[in-house]
C-alpha atoms as a PDB file:
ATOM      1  CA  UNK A   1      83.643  67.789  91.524  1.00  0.00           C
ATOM      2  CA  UNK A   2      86.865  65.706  91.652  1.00  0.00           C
ATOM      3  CA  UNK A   3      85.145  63.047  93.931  1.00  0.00           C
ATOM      4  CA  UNK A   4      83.676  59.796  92.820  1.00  0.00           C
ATOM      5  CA  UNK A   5      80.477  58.713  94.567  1.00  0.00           C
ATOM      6  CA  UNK A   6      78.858  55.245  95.062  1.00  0.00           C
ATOM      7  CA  UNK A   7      80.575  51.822  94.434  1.00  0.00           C
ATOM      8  CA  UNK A   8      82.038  49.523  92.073  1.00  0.00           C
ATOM      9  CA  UNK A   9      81.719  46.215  91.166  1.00  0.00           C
ATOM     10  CA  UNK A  10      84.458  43.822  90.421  1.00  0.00           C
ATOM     11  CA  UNK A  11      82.668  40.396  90.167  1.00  0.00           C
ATOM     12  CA  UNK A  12      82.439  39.463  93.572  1.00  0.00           C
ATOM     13  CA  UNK A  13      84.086  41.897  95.154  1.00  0.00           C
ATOM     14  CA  UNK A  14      82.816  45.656  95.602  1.00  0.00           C
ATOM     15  CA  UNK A  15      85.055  48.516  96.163  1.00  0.00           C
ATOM     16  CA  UNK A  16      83.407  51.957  97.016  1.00  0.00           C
ATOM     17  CA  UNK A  17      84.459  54.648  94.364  1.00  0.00           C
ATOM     18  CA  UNK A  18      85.963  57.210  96.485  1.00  0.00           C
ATOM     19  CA  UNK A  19      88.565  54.274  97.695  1.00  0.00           C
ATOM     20  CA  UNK A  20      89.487  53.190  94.333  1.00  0.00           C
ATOM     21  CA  UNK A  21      90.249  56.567  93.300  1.00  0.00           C
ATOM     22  CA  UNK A  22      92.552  57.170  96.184  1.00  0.00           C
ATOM     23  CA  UNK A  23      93.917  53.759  95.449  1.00  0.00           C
ATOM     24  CA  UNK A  24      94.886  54.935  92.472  1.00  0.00           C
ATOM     25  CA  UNK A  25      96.210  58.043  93.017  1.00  0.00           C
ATOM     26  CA  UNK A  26      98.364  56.340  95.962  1.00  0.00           C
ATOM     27  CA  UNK A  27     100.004  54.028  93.139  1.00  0.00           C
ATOM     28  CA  UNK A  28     100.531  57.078  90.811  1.00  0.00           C
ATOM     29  CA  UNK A  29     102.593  58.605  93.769  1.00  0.00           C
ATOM     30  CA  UNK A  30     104.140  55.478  93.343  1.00  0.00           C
ATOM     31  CA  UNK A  31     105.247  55.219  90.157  1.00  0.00           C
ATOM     32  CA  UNK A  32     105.827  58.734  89.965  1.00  0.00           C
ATOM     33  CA  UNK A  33     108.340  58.230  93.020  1.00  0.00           C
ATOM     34  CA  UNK A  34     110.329  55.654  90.798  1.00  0.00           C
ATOM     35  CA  UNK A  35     110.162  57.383  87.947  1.00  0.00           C
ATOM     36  CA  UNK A  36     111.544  61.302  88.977  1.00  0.00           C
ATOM     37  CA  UNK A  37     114.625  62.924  90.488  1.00  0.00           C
ATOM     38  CA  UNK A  38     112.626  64.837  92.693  1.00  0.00           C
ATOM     39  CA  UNK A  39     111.681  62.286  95.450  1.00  0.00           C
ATOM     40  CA  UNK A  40     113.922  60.765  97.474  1.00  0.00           C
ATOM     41  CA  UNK A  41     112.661  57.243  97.453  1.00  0.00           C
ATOM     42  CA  UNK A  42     114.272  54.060  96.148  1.00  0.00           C
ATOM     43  CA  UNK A  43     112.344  51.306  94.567  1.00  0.00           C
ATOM     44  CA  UNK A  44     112.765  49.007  97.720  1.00  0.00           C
ATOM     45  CA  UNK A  45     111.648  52.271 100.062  1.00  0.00           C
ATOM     46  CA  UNK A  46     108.418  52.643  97.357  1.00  0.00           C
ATOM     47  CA  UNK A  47     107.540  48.882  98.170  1.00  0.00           C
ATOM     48  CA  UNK A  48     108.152  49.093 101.904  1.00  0.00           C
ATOM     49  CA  UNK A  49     105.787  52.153 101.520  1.00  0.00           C
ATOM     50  CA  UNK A  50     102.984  50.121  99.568  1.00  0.00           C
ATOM     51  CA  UNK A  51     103.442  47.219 101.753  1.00  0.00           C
ATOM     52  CA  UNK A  52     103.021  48.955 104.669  1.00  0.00           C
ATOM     53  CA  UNK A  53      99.512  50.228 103.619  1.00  0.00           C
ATOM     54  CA  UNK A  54      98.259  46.771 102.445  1.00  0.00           C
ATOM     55  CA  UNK A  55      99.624  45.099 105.673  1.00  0.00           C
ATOM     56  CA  UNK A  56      97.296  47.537 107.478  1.00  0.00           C
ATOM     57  CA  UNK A  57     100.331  49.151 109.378  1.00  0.00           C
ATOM     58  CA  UNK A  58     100.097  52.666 107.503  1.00  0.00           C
ATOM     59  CA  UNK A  59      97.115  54.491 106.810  1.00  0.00           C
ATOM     60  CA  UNK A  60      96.397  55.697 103.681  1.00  0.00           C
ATOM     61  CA  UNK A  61      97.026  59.591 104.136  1.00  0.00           C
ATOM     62  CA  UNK A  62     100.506  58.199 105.868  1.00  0.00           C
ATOM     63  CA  UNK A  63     101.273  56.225 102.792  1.00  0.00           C
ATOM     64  CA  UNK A  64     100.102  58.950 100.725  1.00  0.00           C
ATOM     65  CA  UNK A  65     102.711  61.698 102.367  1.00  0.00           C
ATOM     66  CA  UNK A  66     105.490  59.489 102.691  1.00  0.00           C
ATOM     67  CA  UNK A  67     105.277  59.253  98.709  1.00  0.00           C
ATOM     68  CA  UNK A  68     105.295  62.733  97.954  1.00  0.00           C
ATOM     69  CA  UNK A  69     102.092  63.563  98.049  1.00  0.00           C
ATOM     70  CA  UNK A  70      98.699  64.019 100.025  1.00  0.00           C
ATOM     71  CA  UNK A  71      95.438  63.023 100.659  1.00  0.00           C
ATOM     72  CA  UNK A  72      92.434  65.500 101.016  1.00  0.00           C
ATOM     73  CA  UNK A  73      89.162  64.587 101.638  1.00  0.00           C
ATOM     74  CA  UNK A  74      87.477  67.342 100.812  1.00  0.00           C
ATOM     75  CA  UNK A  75      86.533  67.866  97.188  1.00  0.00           C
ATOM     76  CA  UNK A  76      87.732  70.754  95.520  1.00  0.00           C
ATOM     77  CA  UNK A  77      85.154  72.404  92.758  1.00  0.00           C
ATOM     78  CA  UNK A  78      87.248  73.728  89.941  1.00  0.00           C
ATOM     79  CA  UNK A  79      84.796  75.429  88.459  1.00  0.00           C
ATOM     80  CA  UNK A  80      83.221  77.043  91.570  1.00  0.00           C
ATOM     81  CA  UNK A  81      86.581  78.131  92.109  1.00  0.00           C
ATOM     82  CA  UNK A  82      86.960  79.992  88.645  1.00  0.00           C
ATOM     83  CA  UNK A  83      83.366  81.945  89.196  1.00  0.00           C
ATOM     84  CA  UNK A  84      85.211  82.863  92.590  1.00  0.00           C
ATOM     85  CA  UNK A  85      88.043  84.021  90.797  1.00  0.00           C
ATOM     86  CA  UNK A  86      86.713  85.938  88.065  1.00  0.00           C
ATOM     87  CA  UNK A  87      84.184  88.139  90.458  1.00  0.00           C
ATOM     88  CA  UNK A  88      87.748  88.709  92.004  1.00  0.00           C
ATOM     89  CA  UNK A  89      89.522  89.683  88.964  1.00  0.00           C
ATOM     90  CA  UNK A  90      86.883  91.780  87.520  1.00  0.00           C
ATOM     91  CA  UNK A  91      86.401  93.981  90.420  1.00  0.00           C
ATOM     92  CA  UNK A  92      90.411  94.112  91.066  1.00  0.00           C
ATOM     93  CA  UNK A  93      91.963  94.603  88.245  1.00  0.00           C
ATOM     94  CA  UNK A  94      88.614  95.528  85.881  1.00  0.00           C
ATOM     95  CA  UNK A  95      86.828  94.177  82.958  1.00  0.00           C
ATOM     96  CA  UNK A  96      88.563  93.632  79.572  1.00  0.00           C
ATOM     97  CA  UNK A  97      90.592  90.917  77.886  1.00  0.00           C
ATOM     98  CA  UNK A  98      93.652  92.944  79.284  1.00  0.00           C
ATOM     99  CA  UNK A  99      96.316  89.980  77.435  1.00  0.00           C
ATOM    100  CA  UNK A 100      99.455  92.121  77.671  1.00  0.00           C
ATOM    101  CA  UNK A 101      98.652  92.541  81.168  1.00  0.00           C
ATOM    102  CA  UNK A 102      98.156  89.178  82.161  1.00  0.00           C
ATOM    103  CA  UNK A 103     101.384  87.926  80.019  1.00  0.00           C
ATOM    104  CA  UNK A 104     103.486  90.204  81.261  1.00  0.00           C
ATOM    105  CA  UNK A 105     102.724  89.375  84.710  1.00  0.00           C
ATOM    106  CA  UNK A 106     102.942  85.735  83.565  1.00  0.00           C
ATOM    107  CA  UNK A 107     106.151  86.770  82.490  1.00  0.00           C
ATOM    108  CA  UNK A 108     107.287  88.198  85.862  1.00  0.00           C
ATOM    109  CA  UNK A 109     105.962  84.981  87.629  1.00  0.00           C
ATOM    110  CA  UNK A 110     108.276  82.479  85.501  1.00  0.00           C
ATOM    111  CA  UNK A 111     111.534  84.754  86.537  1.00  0.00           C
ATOM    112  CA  UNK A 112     110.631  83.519  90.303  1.00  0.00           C
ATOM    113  CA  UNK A 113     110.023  80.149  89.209  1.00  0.00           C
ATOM    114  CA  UNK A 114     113.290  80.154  87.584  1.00  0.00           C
ATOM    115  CA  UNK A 115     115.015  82.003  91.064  1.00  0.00           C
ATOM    116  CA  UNK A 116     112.755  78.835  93.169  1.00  0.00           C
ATOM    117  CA  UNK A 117     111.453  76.239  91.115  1.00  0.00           C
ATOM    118  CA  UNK A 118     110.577  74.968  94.898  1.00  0.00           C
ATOM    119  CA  UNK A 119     108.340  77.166  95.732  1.00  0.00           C
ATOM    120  CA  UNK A 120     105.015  76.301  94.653  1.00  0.00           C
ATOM    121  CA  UNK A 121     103.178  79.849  95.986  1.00  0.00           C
ATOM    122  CA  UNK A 122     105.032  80.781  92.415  1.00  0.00           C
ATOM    123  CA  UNK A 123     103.751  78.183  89.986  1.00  0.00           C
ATOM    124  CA  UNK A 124     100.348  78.709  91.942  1.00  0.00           C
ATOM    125  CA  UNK A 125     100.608  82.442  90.943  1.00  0.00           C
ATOM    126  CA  UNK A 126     101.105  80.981  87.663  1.00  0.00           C
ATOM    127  CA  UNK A 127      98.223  78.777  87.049  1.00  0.00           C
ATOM    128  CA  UNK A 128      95.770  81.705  88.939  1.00  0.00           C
ATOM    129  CA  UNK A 129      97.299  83.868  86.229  1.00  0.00           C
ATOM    130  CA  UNK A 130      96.740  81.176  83.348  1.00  0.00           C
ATOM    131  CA  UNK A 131      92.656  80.760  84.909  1.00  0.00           C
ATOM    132  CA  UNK A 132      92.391  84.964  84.877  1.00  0.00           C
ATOM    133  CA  UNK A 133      93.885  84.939  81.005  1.00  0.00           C
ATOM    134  CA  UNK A 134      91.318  81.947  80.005  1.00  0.00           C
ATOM    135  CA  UNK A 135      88.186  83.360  81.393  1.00  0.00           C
ATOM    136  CA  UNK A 136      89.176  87.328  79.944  1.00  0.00           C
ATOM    137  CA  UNK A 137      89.583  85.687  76.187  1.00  0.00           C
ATOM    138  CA  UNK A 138      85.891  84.442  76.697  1.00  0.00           C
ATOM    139  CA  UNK A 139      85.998  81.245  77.971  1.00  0.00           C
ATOM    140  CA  UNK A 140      83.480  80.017  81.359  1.00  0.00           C
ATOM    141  CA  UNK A 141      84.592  77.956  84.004  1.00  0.00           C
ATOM    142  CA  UNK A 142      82.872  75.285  82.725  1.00  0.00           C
ATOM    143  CA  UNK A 143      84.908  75.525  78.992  1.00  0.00           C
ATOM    144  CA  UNK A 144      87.962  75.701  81.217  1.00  0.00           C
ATOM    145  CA  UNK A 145      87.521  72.817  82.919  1.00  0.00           C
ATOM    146  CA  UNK A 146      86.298  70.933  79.798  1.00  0.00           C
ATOM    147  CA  UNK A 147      89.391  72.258  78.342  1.00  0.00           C
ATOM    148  CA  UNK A 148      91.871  70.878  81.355  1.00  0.00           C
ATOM    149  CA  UNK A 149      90.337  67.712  80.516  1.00  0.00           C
ATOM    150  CA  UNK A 150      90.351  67.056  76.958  1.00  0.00           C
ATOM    151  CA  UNK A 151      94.013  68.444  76.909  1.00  0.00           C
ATOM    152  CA  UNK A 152      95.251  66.170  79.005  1.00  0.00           C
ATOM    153  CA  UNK A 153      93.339  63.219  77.214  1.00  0.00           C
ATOM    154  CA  UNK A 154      94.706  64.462  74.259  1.00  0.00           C
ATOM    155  CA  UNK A 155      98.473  64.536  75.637  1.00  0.00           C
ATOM    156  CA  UNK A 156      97.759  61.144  77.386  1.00  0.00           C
ATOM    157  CA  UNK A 157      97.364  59.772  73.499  1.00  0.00           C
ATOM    158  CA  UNK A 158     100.207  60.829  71.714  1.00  0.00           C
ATOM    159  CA  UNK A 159     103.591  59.256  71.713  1.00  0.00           C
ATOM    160  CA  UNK A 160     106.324  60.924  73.449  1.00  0.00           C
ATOM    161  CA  UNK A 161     110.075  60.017  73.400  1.00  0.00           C
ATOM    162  CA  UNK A 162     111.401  58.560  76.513  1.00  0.00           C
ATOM    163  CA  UNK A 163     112.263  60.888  79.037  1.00  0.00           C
ATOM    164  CA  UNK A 164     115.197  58.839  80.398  1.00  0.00           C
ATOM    165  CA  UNK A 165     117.207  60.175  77.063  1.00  0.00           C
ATOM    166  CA  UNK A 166     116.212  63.613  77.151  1.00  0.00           C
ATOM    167  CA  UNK A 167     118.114  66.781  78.449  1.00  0.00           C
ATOM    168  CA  UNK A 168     116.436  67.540  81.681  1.00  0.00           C
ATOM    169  CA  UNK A 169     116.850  70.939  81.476  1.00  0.00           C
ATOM    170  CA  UNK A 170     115.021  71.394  77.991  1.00  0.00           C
ATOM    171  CA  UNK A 171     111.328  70.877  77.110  1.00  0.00           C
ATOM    172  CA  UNK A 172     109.956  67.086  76.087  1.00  0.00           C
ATOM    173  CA  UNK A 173     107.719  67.527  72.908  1.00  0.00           C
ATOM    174  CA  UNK A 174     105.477  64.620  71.910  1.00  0.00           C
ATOM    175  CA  UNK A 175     106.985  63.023  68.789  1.00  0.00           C
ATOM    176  CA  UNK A 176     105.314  64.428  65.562  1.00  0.00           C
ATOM    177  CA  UNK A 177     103.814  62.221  62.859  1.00  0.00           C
ATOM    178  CA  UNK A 178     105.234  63.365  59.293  1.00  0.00           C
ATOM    179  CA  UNK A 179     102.621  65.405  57.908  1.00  0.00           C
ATOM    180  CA  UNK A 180     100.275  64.158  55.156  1.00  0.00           C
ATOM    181  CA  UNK A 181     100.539  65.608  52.004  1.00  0.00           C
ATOM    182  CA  UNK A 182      97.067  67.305  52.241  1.00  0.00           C
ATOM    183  CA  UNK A 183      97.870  68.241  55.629  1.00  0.00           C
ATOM    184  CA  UNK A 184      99.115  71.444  53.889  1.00  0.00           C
ATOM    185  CA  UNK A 185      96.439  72.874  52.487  1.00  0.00           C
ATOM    186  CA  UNK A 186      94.338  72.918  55.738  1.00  0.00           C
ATOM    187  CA  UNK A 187      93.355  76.763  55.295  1.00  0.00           C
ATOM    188  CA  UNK A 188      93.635  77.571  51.942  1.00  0.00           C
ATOM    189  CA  UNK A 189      90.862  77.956  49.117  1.00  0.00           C
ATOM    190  CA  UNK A 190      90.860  76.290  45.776  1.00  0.00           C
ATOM    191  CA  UNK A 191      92.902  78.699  44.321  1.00  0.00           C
ATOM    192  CA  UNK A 192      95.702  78.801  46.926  1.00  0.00           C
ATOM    193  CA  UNK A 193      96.251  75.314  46.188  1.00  0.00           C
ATOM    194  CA  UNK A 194      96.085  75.168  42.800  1.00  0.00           C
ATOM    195  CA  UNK A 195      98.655  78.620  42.876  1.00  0.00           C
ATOM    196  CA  UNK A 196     100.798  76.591  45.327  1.00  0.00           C
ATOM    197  CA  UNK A 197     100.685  73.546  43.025  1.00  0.00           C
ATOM    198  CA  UNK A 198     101.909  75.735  40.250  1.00  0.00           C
ATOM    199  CA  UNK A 199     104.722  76.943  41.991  1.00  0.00           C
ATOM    200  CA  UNK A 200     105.874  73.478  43.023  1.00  0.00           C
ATOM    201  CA  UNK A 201     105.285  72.029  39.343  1.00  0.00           C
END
């Protein structure tokens, strides 16, 4: 479940979870709206925004959509929703790992992303397509979620370049440590080493 329960404590003050969270999320809206092309919002419209909801004169939902985004307050089970979607998949479009299938239609799907970037019943295709090729290569809901989350951890950890330099229309790696010099052997057995050694000797 994507909703927090109960209440936190912050010395003296105490702040019930499912608040906080959408606290949060309301100032990632925020900085999100300062820091992309795609919403319309200057810095001084972002703070008459936040303002606005502190001062008690927008709600939070309001505050919420007039940053780009939205509030729901119903949770959403991820992995309820994969077990939902694999009984669909498997009794549409049949058992099987069925990879080709699923990338071609992945492939299909990114052609109207690139005709409408806009239109997000496209990238939702996309991600429902992504979920169907997860679960067929043997993975449970439960993995997938697991595997959302330690991904983005992961991504969340590594250095990336800034994004005010890079070419917009081209992807933004994370920067890549130089690898170690054992880093190359990963894989190989004794001998492949010592046979690699050779060769570099």
């Amino acid at each position: 479940m994507l909703k927090m329960r109960g209440v936190l404590e912050f010395g003296p003050f105490s702040i019930r979870a499912d608040e906080a969270v959408k606290e949060a999320y309301l100032l990632s809206l925020a900085t999100a709206a300062l820091n992309t092309h795609n919403v319309a919002l200057t810095s001084l419209e972002v703070g008459e925004v936040l303002a606005g909801y502190a001062d008690g004169d927008l709600t939070i939902e309001e505050a919420a959509e007039q940053l780009g985004g939205a509030m729901v307050d119903s949770t959403f089970d991820l992995v309820a929703h994969l077990s939902r979607q694999r009984e669909f998949s498997l009794k549409t479009f049949g058992p099987g790992p069925r990879a080709k299938g699923v990338i071609d239609h992945i492939r299909k799907e990114l052609v109207e992303i690139e005709a409408d970037p806009t239109d997000l019943k496209e990238w939702v295709d996309l991600i429902l397509l992504a979920f169907d090729g997860a679960w067929r290569a043997g993975w449970s809901p439960k993995q997938i979620v697991e595997g959302i989350d330690a991904k983005q951890t992961k991504n969340e950890g590594r250095d990336w370049p800034d994004w005010r330099t890079a070419d917009p229309d081209k992807a933004i790696e994370h920067v890549r440590a130089p690898a170690s010099e054992g880093s190359r052997f990963v894989g190989m057995t004794v001998e492949q080493i010592a046979e690699q050694q050779a060769r570099e000797a």
